[in-house]
C-alpha atoms as a PDB file:
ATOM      1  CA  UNK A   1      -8.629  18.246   1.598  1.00  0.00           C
ATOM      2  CA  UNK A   2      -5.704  17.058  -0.638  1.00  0.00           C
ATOM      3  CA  UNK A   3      -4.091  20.419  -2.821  1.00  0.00           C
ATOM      4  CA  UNK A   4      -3.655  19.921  -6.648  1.00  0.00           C
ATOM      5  CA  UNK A   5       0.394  19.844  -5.758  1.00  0.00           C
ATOM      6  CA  UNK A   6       0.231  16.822  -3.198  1.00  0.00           C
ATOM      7  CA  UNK A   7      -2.282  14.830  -6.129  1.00  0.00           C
ATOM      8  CA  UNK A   8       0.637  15.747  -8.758  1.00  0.00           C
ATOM      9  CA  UNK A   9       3.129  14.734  -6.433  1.00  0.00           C
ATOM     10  CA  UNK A  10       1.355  11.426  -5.815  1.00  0.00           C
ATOM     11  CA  UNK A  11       0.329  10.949  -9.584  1.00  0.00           C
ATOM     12  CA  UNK A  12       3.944  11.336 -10.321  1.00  0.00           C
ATOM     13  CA  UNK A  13       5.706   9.191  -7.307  1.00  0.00           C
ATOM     14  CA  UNK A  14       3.230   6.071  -8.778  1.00  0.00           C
ATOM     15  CA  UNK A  15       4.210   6.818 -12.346  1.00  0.00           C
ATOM     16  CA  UNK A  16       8.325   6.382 -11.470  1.00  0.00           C
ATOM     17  CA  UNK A  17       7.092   2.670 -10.127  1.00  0.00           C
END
């Protein structure tokens, strides 16, 4: 199960690309 954090952290890795 992924946490809210690690989504956020995701969401915001893609949105610096």
């Amino acid at each position: 199960m992924m946490s809210l954090h690690d989504l956020c952290f995701s969401d915001r890795i893609e949105a610096e690309r």
